[in-house]
N, C-alpha and C. Protein backbone atom coordinates (compact mmCIF):
# COMPACT_ATOMS: atom_id res chain seq x y z
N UNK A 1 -71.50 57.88 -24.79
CA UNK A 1 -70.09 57.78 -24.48
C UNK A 1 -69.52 56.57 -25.20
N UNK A 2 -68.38 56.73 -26.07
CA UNK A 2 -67.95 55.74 -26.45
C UNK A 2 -67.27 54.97 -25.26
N UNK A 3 -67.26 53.18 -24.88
CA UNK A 3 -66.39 52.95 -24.07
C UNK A 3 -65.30 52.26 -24.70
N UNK A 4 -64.28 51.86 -24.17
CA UNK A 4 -62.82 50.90 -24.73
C UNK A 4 -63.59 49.29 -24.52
N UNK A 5 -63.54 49.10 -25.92
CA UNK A 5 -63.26 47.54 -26.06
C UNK A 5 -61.88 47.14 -26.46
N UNK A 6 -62.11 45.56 -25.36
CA UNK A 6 -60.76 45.00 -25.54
C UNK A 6 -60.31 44.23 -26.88
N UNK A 7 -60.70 44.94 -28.11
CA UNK A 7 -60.43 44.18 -29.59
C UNK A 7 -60.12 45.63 -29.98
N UNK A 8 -58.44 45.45 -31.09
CA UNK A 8 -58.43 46.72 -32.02
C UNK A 8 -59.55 47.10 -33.15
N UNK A 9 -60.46 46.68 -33.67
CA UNK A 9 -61.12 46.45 -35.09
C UNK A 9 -62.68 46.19 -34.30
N UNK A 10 -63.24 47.51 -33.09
CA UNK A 10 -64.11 47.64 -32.85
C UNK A 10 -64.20 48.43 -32.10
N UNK A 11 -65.39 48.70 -32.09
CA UNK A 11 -66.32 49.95 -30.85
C UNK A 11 -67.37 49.99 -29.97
N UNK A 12 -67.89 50.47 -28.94
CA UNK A 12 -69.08 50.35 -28.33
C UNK A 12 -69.25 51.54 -28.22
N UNK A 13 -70.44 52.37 -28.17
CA UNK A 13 -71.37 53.42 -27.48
C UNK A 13 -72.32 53.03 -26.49
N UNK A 14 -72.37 53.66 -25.66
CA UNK A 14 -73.27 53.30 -24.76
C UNK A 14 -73.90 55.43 -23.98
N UNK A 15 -75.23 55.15 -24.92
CA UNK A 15 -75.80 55.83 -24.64
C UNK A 15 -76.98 55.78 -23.25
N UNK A 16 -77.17 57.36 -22.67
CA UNK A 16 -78.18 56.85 -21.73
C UNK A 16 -79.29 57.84 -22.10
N UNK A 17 -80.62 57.04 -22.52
CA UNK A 17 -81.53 57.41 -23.19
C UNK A 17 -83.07 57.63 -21.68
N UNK A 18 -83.17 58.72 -21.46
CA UNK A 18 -84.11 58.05 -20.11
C UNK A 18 -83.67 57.50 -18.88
N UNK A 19 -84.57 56.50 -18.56
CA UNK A 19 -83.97 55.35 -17.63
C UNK A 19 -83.10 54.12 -18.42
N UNK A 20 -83.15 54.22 -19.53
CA UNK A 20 -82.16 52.83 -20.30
C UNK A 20 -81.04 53.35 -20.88
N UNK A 21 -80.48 52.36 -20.98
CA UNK A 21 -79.08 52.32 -21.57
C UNK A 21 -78.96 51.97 -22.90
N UNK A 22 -78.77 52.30 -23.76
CA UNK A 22 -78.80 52.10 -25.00
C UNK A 22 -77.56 51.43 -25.72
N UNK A 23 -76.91 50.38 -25.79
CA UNK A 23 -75.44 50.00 -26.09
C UNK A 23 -75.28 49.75 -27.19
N UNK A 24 -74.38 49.75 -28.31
CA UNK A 24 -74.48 49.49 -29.85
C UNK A 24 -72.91 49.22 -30.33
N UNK A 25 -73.04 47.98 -30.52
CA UNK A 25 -71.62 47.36 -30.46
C UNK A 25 -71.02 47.12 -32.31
N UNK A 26 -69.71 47.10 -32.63
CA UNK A 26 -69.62 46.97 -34.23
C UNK A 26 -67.96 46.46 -34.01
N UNK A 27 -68.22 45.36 -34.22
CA UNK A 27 -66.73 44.89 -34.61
C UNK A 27 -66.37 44.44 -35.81
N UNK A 28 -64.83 44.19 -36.26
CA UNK A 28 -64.77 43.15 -37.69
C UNK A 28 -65.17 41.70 -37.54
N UNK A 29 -65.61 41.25 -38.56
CA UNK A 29 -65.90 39.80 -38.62
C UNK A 29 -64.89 38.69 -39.50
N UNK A 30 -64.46 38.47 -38.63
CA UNK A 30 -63.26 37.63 -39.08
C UNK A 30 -63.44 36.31 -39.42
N UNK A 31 -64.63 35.78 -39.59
CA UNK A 31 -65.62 34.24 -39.43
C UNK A 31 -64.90 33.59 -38.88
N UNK A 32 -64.50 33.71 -37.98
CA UNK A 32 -63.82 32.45 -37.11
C UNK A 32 -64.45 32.16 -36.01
N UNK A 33 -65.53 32.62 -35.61
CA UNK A 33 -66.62 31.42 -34.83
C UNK A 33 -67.96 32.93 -34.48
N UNK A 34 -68.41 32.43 -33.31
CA UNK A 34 -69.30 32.67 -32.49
C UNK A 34 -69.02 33.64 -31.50
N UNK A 35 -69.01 35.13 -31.72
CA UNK A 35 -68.63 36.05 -30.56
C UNK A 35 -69.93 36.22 -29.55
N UNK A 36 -69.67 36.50 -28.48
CA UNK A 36 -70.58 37.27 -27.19
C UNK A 36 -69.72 38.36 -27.24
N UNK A 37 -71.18 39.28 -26.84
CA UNK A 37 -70.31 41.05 -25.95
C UNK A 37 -70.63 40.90 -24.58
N UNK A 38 -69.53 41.63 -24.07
CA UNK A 38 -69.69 41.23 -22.54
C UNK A 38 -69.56 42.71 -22.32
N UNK A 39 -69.90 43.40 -21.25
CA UNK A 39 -70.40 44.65 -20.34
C UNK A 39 -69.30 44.54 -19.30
N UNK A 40 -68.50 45.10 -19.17
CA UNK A 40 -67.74 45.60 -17.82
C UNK A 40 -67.90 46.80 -17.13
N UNK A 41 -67.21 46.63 -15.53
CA UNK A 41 -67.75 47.43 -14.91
C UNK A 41 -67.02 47.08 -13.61
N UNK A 42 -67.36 47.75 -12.75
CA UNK A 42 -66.49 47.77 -11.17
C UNK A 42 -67.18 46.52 -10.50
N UNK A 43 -67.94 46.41 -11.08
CA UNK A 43 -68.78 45.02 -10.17
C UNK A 43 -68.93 43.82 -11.19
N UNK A 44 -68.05 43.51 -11.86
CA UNK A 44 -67.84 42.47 -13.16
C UNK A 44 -68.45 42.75 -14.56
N UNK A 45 -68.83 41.47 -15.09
CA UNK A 45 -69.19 41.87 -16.17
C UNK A 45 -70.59 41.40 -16.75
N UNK A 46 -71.19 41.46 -17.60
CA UNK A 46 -72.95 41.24 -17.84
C UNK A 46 -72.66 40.99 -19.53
N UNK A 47 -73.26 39.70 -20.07
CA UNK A 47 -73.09 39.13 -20.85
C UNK A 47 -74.62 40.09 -21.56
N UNK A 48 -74.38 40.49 -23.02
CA UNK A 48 -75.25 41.26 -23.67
C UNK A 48 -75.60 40.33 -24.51
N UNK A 49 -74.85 39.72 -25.07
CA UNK A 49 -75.83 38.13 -25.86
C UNK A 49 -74.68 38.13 -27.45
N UNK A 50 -75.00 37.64 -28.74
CA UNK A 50 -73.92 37.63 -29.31
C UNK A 50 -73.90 38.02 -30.72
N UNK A 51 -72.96 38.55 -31.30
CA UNK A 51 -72.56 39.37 -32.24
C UNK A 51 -73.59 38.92 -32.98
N UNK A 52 -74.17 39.51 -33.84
CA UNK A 52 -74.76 38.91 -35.19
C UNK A 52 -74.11 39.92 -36.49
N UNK A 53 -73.60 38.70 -37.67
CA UNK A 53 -73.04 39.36 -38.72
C UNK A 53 -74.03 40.18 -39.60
N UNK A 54 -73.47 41.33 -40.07
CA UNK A 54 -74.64 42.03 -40.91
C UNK A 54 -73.46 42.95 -41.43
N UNK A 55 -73.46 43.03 -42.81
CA UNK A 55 -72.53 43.83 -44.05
C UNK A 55 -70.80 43.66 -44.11
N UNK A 56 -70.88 42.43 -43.39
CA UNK A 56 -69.59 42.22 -43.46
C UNK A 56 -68.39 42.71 -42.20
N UNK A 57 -69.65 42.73 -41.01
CA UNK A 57 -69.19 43.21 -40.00
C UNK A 57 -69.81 42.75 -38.45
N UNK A 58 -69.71 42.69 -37.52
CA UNK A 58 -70.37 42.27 -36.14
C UNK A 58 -71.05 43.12 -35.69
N UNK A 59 -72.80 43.12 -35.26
CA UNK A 59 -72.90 44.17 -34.44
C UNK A 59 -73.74 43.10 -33.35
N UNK A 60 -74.42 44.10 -32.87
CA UNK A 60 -75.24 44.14 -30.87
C UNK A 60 -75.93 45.26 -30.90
N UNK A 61 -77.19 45.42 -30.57
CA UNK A 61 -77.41 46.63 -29.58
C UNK A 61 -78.58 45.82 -28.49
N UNK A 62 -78.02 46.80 -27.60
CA UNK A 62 -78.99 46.54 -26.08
C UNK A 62 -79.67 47.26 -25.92
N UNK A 63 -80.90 47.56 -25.26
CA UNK A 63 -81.66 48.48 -24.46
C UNK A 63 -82.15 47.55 -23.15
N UNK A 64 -80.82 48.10 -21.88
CA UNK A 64 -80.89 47.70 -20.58
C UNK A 64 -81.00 49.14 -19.84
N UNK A 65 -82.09 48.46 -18.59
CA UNK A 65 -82.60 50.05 -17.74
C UNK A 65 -81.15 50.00 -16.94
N UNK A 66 -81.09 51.52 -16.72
CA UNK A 66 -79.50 52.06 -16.10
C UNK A 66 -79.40 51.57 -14.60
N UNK A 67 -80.66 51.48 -13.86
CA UNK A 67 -80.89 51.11 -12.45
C UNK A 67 -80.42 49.45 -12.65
N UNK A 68 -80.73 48.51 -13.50
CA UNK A 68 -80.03 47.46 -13.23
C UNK A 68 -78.75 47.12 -13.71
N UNK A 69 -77.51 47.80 -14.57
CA UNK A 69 -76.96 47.92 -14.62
C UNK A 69 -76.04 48.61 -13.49
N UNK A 70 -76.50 49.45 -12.62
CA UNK A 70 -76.12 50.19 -11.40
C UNK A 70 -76.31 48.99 -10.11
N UNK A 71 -77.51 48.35 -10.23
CA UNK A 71 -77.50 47.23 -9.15
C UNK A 71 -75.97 46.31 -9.08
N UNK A 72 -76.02 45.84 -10.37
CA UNK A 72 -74.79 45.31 -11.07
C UNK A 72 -73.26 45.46 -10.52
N UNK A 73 -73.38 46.79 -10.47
CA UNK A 73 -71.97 47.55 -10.37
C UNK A 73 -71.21 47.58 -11.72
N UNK A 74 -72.24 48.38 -12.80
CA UNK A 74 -72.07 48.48 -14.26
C UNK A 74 -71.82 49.46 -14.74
N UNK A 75 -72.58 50.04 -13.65
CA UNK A 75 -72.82 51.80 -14.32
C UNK A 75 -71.60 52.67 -13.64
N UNK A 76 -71.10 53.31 -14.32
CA UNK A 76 -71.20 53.52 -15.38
C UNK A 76 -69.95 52.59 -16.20
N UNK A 77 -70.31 51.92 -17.09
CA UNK A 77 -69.68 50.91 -17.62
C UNK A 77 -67.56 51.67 -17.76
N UNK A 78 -66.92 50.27 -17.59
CA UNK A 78 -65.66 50.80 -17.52
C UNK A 78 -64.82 50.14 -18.83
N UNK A 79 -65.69 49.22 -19.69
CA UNK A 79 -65.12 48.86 -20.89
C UNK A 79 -66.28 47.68 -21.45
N UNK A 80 -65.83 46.78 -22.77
CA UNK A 80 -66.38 45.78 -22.69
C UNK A 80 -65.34 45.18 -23.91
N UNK A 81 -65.84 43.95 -23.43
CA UNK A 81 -64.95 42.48 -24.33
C UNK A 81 -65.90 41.84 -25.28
N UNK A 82 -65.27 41.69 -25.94
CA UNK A 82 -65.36 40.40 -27.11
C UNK A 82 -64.91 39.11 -26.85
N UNK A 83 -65.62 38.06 -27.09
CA UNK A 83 -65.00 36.57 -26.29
C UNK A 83 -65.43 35.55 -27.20
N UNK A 84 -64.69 34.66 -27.94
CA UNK A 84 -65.23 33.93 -28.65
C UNK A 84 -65.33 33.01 -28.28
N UNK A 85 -67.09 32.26 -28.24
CA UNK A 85 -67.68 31.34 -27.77
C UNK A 85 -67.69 29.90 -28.59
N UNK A 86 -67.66 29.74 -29.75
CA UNK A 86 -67.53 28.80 -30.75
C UNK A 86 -66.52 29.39 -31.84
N UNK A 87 -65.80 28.42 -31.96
CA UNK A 87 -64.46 28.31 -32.87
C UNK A 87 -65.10 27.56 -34.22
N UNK A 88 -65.21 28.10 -35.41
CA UNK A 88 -65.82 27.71 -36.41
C UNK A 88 -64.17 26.72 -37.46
N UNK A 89 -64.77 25.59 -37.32
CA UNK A 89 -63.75 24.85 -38.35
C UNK A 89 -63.26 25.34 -39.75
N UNK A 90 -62.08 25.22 -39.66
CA UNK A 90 -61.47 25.74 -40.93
C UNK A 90 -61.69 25.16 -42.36
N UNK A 91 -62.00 25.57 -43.14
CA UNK A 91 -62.98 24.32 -44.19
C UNK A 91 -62.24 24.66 -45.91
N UNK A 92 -60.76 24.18 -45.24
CA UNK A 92 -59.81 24.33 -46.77
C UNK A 92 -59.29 23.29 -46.11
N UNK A 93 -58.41 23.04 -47.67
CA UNK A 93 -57.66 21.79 -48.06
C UNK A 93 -58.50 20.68 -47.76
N UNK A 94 -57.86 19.76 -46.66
CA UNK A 94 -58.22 18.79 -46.40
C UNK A 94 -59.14 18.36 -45.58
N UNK A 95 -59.37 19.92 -44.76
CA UNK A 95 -60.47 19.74 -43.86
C UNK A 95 -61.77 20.16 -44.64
N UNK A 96 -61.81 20.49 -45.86
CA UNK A 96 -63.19 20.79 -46.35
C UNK A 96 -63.72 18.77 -46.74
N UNK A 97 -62.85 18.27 -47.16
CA UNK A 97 -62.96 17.08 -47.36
C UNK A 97 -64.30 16.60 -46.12
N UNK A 98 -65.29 15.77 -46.80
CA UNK A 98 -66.12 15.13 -45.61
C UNK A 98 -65.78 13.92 -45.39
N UNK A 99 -65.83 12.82 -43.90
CA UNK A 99 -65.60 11.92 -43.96
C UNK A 99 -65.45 10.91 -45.05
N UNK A 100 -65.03 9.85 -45.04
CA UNK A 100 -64.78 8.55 -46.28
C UNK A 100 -66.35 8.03 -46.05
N UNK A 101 -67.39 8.27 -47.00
CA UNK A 101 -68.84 8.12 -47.02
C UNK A 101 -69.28 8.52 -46.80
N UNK A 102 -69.16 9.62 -46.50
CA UNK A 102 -70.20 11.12 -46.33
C UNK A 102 -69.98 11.72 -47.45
N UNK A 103 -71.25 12.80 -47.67
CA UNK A 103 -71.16 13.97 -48.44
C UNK A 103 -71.68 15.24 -47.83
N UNK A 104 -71.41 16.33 -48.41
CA UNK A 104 -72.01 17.35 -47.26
C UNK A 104 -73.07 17.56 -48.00
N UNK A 105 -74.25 18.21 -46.78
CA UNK A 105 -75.11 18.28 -46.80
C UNK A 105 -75.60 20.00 -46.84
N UNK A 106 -75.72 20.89 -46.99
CA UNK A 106 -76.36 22.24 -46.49
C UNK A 106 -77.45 22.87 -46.32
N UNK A 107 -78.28 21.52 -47.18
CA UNK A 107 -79.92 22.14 -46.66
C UNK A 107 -80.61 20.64 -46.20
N UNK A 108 -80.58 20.59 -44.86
CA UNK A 108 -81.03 19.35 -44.67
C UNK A 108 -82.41 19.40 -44.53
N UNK A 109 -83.43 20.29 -44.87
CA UNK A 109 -84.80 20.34 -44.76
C UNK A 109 -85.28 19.71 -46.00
N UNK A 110 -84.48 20.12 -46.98
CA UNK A 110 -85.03 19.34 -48.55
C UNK A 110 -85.16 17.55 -48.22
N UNK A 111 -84.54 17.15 -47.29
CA UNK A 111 -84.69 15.92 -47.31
C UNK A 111 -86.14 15.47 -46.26
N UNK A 112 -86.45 16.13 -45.54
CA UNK A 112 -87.10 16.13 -44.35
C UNK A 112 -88.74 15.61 -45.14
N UNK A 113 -89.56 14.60 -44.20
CA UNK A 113 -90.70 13.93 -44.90
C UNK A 113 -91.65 14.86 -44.20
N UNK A 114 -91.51 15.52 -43.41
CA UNK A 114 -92.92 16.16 -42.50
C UNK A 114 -92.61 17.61 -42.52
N UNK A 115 -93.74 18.52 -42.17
CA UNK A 115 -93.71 19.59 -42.49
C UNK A 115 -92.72 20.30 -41.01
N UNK A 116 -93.50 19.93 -39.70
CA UNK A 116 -92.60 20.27 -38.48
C UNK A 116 -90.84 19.83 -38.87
N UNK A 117 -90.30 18.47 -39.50
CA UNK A 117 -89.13 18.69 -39.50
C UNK A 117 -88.07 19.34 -40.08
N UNK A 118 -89.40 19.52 -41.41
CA UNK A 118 -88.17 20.27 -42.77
C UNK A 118 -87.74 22.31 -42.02
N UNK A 119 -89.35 21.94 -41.56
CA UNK A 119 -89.04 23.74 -39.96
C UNK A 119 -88.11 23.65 -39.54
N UNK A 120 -87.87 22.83 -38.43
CA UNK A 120 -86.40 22.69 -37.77
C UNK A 120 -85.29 22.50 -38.50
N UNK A 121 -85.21 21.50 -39.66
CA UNK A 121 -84.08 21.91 -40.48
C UNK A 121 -83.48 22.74 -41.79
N UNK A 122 -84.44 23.94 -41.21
CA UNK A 122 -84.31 25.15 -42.04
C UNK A 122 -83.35 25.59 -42.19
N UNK A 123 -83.33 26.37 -40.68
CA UNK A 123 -81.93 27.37 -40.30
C UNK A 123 -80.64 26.77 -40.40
N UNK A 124 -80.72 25.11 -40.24
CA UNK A 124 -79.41 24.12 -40.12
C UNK A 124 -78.54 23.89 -41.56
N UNK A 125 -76.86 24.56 -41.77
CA UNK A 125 -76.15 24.00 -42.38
C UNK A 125 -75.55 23.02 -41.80
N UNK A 126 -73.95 22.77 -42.88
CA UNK A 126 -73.19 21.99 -42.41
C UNK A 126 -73.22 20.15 -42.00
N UNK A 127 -74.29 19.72 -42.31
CA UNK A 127 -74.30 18.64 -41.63
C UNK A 127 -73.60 17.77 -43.00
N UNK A 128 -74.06 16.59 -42.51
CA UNK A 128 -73.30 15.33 -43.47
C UNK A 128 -74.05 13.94 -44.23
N UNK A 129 -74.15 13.65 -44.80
CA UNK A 129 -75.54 12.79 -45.23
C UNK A 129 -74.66 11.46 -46.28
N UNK A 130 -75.24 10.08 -45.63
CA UNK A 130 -74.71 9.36 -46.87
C UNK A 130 -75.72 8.27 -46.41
N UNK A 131 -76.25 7.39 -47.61
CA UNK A 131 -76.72 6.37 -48.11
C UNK A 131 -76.75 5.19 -47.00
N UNK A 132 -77.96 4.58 -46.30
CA UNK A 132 -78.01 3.16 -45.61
C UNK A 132 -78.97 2.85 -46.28
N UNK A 133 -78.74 1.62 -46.89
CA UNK A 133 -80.23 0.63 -47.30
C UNK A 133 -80.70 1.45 -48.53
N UNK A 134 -81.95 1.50 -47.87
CA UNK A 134 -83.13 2.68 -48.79
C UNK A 134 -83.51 3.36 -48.25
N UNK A 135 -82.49 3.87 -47.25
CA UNK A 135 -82.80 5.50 -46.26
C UNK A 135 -81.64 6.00 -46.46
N UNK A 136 -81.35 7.11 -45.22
CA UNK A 136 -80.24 8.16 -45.28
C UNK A 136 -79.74 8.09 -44.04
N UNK A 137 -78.86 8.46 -43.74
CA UNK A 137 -77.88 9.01 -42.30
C UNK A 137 -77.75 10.38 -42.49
N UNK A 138 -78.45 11.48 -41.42
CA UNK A 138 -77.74 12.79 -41.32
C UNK A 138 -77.09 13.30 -39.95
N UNK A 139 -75.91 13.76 -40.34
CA UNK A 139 -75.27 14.13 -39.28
C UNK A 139 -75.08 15.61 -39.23
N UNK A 140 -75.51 15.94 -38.28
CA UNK A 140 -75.57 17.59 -38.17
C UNK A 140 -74.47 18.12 -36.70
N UNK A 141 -73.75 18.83 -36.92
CA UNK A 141 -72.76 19.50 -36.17
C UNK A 141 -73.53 19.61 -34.77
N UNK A 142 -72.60 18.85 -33.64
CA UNK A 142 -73.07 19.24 -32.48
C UNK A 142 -72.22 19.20 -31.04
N UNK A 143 -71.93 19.76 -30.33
CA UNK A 143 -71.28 19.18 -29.08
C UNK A 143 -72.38 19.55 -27.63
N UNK A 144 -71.74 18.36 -27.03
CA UNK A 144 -72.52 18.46 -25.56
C UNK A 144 -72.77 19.70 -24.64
N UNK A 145 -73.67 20.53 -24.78
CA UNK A 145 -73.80 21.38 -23.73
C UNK A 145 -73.90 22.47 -25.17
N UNK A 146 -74.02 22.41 -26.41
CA UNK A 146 -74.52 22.74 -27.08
C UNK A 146 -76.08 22.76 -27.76
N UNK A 147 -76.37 24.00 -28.57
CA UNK A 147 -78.00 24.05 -28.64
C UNK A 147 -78.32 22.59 -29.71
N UNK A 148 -78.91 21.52 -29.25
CA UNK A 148 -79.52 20.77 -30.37
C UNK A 148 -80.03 20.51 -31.28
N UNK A 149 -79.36 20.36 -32.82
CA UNK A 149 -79.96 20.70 -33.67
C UNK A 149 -81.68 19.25 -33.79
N UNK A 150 -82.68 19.85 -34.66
CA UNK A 150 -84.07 19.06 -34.96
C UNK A 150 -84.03 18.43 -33.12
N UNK A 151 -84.00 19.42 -32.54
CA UNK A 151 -84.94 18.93 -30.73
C UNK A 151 -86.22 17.63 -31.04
N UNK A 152 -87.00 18.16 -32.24
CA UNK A 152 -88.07 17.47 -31.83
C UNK A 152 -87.49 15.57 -32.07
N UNK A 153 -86.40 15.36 -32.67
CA UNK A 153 -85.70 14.02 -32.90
C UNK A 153 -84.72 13.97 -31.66
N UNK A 154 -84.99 14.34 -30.65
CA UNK A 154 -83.76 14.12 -29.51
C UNK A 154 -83.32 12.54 -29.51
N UNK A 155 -84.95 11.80 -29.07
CA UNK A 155 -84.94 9.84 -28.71
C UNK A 155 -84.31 9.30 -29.79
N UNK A 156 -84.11 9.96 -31.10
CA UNK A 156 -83.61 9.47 -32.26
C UNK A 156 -82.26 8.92 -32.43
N UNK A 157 -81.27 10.49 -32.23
CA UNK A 157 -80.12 10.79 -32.51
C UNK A 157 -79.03 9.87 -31.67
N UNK A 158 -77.95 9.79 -32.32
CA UNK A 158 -76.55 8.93 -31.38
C UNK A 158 -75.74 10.01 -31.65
N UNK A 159 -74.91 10.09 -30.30
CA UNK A 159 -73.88 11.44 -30.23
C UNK A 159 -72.36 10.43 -31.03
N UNK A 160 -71.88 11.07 -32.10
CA UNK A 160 -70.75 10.61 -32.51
C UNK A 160 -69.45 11.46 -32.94
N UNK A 161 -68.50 11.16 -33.37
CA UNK A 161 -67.64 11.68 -33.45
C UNK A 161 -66.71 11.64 -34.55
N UNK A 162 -66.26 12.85 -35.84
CA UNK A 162 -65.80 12.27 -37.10
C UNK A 162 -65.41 13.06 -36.90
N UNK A 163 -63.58 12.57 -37.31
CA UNK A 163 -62.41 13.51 -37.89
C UNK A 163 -62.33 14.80 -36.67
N UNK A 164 -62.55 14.33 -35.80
CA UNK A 164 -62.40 15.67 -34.52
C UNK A 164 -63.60 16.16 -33.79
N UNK A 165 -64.54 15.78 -34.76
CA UNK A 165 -66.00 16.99 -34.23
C UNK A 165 -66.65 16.10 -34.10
N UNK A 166 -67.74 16.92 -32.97
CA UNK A 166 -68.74 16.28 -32.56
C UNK A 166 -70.10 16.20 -33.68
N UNK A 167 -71.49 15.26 -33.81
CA UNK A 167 -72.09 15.27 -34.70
C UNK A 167 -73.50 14.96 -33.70
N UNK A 168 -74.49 15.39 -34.30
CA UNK A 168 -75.59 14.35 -33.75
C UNK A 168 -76.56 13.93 -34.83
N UNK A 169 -76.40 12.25 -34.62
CA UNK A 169 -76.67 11.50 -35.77
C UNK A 169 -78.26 10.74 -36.06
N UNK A 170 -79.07 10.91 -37.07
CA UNK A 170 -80.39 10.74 -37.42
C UNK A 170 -80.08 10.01 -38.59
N UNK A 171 -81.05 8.69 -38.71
CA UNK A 171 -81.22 7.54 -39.63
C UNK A 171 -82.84 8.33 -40.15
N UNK A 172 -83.17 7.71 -41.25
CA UNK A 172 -84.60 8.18 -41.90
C UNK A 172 -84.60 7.23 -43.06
N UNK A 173 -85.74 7.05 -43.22
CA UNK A 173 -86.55 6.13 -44.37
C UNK A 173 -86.29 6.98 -45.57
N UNK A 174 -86.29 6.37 -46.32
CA UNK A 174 -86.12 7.29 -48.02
C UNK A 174 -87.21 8.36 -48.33
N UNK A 175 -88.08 8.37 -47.15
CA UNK A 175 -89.54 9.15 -47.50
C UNK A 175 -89.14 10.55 -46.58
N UNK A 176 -87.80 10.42 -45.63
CA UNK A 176 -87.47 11.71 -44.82
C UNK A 176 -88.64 11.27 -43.62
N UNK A 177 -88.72 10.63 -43.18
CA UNK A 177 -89.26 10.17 -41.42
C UNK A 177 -88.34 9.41 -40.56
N UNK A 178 -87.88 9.51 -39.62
CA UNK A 178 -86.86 9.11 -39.04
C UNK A 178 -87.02 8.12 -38.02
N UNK A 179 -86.34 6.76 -37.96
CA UNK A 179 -86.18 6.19 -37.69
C UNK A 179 -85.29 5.62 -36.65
N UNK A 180 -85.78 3.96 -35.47
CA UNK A 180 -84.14 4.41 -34.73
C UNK A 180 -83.33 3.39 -35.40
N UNK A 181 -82.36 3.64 -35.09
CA UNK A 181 -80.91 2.94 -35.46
C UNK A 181 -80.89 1.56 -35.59
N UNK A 182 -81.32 0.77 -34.11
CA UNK A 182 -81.62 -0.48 -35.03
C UNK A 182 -82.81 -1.02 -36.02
N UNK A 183 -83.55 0.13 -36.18
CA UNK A 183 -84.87 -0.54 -37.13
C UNK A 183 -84.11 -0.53 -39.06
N UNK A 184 -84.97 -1.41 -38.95
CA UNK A 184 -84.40 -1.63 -40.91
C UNK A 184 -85.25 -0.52 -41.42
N UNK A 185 -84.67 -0.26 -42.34
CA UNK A 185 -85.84 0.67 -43.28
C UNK A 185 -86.62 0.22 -44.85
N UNK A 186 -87.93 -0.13 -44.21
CA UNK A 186 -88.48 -0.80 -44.90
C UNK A 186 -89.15 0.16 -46.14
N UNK A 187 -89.32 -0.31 -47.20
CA UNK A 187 -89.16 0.64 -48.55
C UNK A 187 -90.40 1.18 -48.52
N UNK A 188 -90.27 2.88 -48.48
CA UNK A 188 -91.23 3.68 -48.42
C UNK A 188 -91.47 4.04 -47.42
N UNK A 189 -90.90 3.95 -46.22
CA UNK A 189 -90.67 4.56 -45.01
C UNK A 189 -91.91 4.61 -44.39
């Protein structure tokens, strides 16, 4: 059954396959942030988790059993929403500009001295990187109650704030090992 989503420039099906529900979501992708699909129903709504882009478009699919969707008060679903969870910064004119001593950064793993960190800063764009001493400063996009980018540097990082956005900020030796804030960086890290 197709159901009504609340966006013109999308669709849901929600098939019932067995005991599961089969849901398969496709919206436009407008890059302007971070969508969730949400599940409605007479008994609210059930968060399905969030868009992922693929060909120039948004999709989802679920496979949820129909009995917990029915616990819910889901079944049989009466629509579903689109909700945007992160608002992605607009990155023309003046806002592509990076702070006064920054430069941007987009692969912050190339800098990384250990094999576990250059991992964690695989998946990570966007951040910001400029010159202390004979180390580096990287600042990678972050706000509070947001997922943390390089976890395994939590004791490291200082939460700061440039030109509007939030950042979370890592010092490192010129060798890519990271350091805290007040230590000097002594040459060769």
């Amino acid at each position: 059954m197709r159901i009504p989503l609340r966006r013109p420039d999308g669709t849901v099906q929600v098939r019932e396959e067995g005991l599961q529900a089969v849901i398969s979501a496709r919206a436009a992708d407008d890059g302007g942030g971070l969508y969730k699909l949400h599940l409605l129903g007479k008994g609210g709504s059930l968060l399905l988790g969030t868009m992922l882009p693929e060909g120039g478009v948004l999709r989802l699919r679920r496979t949820i059993p129909v009995d917990q969707l029915r616990r819910q008060g889901l079944w049989p679903p009466t629509g579903a929403e689109i909700r945007l969870a992160y608002a992605f910064g607009q990155q023309t004119g003046e806002e592509a500009r990076p702070p006064a001593g920054w430069v941007r950064e987009d692969h912050p793993a190339r800098l990384m001295g250990e094999r576990l960190l250059k991992e964690c800063a695989a998946p990570l764009k966007g951040g910001l990187l400029k010159q202390e001493g004979e180390g580096f400063v990287l600042a990678l996009p972050w706000e509070p109650g947001g997922v943390f980018p390089m976890t395994p540097l939590f004791c490291f990082a200082s939460a700061e704030r440039m030109d509007g956005r939030g950042y979370a900020v890592f010092r490192f030796t010129a060798r890519g090992c990271p350091r805290l804030r007040s230590e000097p960086d002594k040459k060769g890290g």
